[in-house]
Structures are given as C-alpha cells and as structure tokens.
N, C-alpha and C. Protein backbone atom coordinates (compact mmCIF):
# COMPACT_ATOMS: atom_id res chain seq x y z
N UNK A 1 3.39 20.22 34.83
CA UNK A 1 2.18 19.44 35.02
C UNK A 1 2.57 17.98 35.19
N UNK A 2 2.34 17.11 36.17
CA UNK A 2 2.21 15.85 36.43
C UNK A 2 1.43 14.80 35.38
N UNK A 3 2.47 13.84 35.17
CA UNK A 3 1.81 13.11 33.94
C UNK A 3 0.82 12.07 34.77
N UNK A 4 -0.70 12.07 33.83
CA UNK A 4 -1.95 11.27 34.28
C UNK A 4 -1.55 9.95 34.09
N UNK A 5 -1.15 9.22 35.01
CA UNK A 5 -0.41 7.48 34.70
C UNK A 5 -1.94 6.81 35.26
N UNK A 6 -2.90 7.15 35.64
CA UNK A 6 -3.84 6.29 36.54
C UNK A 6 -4.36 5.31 35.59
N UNK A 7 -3.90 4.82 34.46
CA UNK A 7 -4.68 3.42 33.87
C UNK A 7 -3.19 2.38 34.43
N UNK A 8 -2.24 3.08 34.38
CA UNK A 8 -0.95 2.44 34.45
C UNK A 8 -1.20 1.24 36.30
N UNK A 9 -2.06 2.01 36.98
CA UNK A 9 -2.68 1.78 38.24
C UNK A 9 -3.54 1.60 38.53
N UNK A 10 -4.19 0.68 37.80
CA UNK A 10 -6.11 -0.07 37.79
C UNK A 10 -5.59 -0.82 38.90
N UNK A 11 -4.99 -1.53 38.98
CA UNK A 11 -5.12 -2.31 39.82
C UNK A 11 -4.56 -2.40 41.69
N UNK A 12 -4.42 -1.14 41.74
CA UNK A 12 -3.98 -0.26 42.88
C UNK A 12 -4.83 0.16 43.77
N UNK A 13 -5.10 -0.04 44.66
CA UNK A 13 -6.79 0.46 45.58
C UNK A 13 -5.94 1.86 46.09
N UNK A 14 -5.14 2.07 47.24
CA UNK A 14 -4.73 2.55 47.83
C UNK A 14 -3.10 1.99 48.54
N UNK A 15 -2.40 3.07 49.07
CA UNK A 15 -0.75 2.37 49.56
C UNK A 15 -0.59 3.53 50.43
N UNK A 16 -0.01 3.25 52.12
CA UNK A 16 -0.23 4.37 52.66
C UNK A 16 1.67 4.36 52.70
N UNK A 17 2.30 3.59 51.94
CA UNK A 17 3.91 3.78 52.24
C UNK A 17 4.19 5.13 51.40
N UNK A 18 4.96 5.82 51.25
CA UNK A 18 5.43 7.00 50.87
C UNK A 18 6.21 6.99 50.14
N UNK A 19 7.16 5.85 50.04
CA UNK A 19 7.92 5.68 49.11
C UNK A 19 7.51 4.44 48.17
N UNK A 20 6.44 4.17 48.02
CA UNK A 20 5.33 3.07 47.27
C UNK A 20 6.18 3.34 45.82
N UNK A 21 6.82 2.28 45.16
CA UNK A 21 6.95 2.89 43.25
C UNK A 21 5.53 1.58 42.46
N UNK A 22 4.85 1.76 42.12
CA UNK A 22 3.99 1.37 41.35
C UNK A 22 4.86 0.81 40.40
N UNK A 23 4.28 -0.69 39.88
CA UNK A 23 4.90 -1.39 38.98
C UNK A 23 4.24 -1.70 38.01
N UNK A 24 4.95 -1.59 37.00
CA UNK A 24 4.05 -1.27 35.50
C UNK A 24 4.25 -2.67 34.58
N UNK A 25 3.51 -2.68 33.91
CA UNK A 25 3.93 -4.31 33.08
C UNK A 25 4.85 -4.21 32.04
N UNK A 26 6.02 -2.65 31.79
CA UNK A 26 6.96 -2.66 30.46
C UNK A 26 7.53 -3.81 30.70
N UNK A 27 8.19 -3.76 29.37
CA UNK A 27 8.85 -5.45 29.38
C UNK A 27 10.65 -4.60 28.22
N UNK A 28 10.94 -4.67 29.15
CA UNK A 28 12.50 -4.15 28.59
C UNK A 28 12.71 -5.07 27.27
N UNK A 29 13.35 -4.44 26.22
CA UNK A 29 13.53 -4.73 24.99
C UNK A 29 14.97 -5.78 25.15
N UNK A 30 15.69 -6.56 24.45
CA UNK A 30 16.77 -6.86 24.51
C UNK A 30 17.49 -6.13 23.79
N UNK A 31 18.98 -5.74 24.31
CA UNK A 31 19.76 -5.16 23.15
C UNK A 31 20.07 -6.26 21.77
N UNK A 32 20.44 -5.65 20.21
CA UNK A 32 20.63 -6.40 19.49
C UNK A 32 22.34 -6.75 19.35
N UNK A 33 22.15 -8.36 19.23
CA UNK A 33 23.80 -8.80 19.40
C UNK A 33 24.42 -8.96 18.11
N UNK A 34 25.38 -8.45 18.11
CA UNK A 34 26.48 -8.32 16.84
C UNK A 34 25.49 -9.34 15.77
N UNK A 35 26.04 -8.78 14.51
CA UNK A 35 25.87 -9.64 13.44
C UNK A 35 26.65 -11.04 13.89
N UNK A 36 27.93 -11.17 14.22
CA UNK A 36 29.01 -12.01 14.15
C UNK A 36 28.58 -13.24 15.28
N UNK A 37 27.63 -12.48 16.16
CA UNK A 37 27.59 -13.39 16.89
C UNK A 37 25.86 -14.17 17.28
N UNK A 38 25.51 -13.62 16.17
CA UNK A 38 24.12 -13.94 16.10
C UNK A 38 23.96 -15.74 15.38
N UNK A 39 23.03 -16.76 15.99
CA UNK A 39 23.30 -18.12 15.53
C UNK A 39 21.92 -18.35 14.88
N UNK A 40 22.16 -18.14 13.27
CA UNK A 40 20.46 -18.02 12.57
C UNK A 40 20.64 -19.55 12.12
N UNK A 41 19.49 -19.67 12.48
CA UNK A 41 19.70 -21.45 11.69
C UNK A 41 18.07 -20.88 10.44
N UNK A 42 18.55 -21.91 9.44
CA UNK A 42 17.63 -21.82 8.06
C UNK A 42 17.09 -23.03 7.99
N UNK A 43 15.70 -23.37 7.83
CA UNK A 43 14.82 -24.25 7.70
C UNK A 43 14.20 -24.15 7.07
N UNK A 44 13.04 -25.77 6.23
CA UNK A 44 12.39 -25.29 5.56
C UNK A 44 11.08 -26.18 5.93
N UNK A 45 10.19 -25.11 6.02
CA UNK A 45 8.42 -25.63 6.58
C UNK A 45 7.58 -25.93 6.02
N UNK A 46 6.79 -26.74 6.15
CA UNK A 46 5.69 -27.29 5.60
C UNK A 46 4.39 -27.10 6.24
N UNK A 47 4.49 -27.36 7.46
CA UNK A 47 3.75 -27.84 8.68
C UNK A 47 2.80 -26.74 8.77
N UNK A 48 1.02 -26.87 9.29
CA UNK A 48 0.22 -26.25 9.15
C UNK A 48 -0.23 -24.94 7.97
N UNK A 49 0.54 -24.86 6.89
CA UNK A 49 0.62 -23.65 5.83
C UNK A 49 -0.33 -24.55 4.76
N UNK A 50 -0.93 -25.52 4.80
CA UNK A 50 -1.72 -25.72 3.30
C UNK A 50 -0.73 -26.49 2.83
N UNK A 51 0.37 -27.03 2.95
CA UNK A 51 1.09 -28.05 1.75
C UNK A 51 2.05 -27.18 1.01
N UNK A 52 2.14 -25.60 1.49
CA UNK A 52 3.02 -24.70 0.90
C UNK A 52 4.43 -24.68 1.67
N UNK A 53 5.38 -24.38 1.34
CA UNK A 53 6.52 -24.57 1.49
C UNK A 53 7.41 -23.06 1.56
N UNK A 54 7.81 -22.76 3.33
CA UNK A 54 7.95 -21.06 3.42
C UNK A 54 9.79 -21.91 4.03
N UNK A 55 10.48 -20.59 4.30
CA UNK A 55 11.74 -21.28 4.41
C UNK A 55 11.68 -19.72 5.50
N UNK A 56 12.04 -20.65 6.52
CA UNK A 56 11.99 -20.18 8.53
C UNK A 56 13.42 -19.49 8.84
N UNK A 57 13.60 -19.06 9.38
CA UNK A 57 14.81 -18.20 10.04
C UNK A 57 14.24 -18.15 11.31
N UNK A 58 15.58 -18.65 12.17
CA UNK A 58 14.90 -18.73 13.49
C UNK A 58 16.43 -17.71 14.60
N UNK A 59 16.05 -18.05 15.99
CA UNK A 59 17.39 -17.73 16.30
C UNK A 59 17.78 -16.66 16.66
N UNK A 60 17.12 -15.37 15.90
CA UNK A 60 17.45 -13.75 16.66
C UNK A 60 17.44 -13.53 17.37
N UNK A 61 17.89 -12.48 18.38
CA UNK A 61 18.38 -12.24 19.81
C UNK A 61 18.48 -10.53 19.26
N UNK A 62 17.17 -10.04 19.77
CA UNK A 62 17.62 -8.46 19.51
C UNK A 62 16.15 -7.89 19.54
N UNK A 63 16.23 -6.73 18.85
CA UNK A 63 14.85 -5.90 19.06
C UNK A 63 13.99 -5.99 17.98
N UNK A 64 12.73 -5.83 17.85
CA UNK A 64 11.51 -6.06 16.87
C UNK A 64 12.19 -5.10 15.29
N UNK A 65 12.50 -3.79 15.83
CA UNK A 65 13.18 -3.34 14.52
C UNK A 65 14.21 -3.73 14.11
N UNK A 66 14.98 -4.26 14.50
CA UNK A 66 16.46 -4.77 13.96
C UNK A 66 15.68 -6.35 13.14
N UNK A 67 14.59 -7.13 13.55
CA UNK A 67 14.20 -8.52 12.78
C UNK A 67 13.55 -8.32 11.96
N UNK A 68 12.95 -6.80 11.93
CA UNK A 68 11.87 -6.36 10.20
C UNK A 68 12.61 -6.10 9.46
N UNK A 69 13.43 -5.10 9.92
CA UNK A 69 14.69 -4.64 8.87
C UNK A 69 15.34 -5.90 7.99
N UNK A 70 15.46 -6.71 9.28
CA UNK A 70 16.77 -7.82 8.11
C UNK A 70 15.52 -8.69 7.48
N UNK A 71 14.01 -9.30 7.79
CA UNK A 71 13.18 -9.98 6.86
C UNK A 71 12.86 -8.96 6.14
N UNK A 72 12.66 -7.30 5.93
CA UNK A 72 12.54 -6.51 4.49
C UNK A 72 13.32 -7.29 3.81
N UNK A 73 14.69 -6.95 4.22
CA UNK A 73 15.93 -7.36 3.19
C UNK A 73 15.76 -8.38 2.55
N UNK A 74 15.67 -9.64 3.19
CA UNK A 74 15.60 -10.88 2.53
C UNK A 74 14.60 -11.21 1.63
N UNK A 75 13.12 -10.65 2.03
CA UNK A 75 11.84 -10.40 1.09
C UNK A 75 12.63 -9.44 -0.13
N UNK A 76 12.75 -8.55 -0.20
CA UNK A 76 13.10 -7.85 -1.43
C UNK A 76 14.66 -8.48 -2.13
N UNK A 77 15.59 -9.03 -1.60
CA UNK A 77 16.64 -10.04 -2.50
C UNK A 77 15.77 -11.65 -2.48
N UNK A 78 14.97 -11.63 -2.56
CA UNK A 78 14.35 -13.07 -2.74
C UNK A 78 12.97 -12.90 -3.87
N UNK A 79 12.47 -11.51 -3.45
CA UNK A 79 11.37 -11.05 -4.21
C UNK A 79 10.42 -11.77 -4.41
N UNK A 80 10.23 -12.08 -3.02
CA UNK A 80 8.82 -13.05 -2.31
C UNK A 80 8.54 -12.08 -1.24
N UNK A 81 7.06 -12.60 -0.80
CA UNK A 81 6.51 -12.45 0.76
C UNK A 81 7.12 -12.68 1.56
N UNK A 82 6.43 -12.76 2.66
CA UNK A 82 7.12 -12.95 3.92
C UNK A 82 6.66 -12.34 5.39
N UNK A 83 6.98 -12.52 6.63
CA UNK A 83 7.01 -11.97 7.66
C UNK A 83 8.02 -12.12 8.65
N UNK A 84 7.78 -11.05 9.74
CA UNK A 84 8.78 -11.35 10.66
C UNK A 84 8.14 -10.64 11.79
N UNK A 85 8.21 -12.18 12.95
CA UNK A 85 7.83 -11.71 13.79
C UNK A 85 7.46 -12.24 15.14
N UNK A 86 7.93 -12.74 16.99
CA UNK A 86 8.04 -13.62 17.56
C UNK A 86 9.61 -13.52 17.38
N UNK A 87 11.11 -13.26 17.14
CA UNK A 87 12.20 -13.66 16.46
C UNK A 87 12.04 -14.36 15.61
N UNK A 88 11.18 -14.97 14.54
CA UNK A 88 11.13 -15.73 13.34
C UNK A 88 11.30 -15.10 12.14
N UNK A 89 11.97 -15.30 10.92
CA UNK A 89 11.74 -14.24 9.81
C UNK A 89 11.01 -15.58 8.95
N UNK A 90 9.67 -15.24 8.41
CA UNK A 90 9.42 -16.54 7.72
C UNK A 90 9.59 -15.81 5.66
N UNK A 91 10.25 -16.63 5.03
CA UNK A 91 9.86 -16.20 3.63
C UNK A 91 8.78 -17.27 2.78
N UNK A 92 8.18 -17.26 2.19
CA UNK A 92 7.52 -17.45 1.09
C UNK A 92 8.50 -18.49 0.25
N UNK A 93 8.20 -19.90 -0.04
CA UNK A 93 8.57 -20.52 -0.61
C UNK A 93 10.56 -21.21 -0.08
N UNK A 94 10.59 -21.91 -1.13
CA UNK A 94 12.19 -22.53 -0.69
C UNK A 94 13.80 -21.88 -1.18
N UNK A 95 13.85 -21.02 -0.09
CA UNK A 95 14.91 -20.20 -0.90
C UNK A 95 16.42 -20.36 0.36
N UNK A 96 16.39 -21.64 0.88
CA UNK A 96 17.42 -22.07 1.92
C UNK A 96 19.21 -21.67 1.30
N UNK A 97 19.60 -21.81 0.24
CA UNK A 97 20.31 -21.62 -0.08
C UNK A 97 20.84 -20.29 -0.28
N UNK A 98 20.07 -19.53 -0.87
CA UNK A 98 19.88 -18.20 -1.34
C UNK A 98 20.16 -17.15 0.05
N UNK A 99 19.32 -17.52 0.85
CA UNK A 99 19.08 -16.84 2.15
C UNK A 99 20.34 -16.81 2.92
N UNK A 100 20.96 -18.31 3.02
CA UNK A 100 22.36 -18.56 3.41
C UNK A 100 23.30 -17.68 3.10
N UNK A 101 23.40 -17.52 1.93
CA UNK A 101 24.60 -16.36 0.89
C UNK A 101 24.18 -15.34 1.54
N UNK A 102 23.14 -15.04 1.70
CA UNK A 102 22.95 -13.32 1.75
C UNK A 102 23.23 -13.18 3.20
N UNK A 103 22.98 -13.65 4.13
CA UNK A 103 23.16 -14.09 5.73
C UNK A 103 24.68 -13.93 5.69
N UNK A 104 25.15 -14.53 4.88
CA UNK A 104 26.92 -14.80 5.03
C UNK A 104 27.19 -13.68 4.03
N UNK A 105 27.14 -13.25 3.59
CA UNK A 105 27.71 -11.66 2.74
C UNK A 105 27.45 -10.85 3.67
N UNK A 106 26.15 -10.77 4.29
CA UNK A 106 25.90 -9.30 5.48
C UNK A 106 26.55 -9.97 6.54
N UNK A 107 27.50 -10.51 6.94
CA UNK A 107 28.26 -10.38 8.19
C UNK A 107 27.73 -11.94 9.64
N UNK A 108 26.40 -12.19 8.78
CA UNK A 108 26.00 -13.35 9.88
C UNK A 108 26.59 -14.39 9.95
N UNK A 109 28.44 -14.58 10.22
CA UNK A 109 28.60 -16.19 9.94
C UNK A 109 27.99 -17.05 10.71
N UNK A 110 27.32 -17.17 11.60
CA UNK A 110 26.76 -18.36 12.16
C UNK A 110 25.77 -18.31 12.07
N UNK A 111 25.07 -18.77 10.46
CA UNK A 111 24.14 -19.08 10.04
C UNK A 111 24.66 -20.13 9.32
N UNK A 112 23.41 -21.14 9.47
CA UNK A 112 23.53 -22.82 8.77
C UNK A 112 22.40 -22.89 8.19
N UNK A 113 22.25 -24.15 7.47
CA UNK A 113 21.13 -24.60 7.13
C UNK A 113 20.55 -25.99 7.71
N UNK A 114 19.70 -26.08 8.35
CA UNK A 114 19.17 -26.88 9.04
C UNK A 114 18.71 -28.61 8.12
C-alpha cells in the first residue's frame, strides 16, 4: 500500500514532469561532535529571569537528545532545575564552577567559564 503523504503537499496544485520529487520541509538533524571537541562556554545570567540568577551553557553542536541527556545530568549532580533547549542547557541558580568539574571529568575539555 502507498503511503498517504498528501498534507506533506498542500501546497502543490498539480506537476505534469514525471520525475517531479516533492520537497518537504525536514530539516536534517546535525550529527553529535565528540565530547573532546565540543567548545561549551559557562555563564552566568541574570537578564530577563526576575533578578534570579540561572548559570547558561551554551555552544552544543549535536542532536536534541544528546543536549537533554547531558542538562538531565547536570540538573541531577547540581540537584536544581533546569532546561535544555535551542543548544542552551540553562540550570537554576550559580553553579559555574561545579558545572566546569563535571564538564571536565565527562570528557568536555573545552569547556571554560565565561
């Protein structure tokens, strides 16, 4: 059975070429680049949060599951909130130092602190 793609083609009237390929809006993932060679810089934010103070990870180069995975991690060895998401890992409060160590124990040396 032929798979029903016709939402994939709203915007398609008709094509009388034969070899027509319809173009779809996926957006290819990036592969994720080595730990070793990944450049996380560590910051710490203020700006639009209420006067609260979250500490930013910026810098990833890779896929949406490989940047939840590593902000789980850092949320549960920090045992704060947090999100991740855009390549940003944001945590909950000022933990620049902390984050550094753990970045540099799992293999990220080119991570700094900003």
């Amino acid at each position: 059975m032929k798979h029903n793609d016709w939402k994939e083609r709203l915007n398609i009237v008709y094509s009388t070429n034969p070899d027509f390929q319809y173009e779809t809006d996926k957006i290819e993932e990036i592969e994720t680049s080595p730990k070793e060679k990944q450049n996380l810089r560590i910051s710490l934010d203020k700006r639009n949060r209420g006067g609260k103070k979250v500490t930013l990870i910026t810098g990833f180069v890779g896929k949406d599951e490989d940047l939840q995975d590593l902000g789980k991690q850092l949320k549960v060895k920090c045992g704060v909130g947090g999100s991740a998401k855009n390549g940003e890992i944001i945590i909950q409060g000022d933990f620049r130092e902390k984050i550094c160590e753990i970045l540099l124990k799992t293999g990220y040396q080119k991570s700094k602190i900003i």
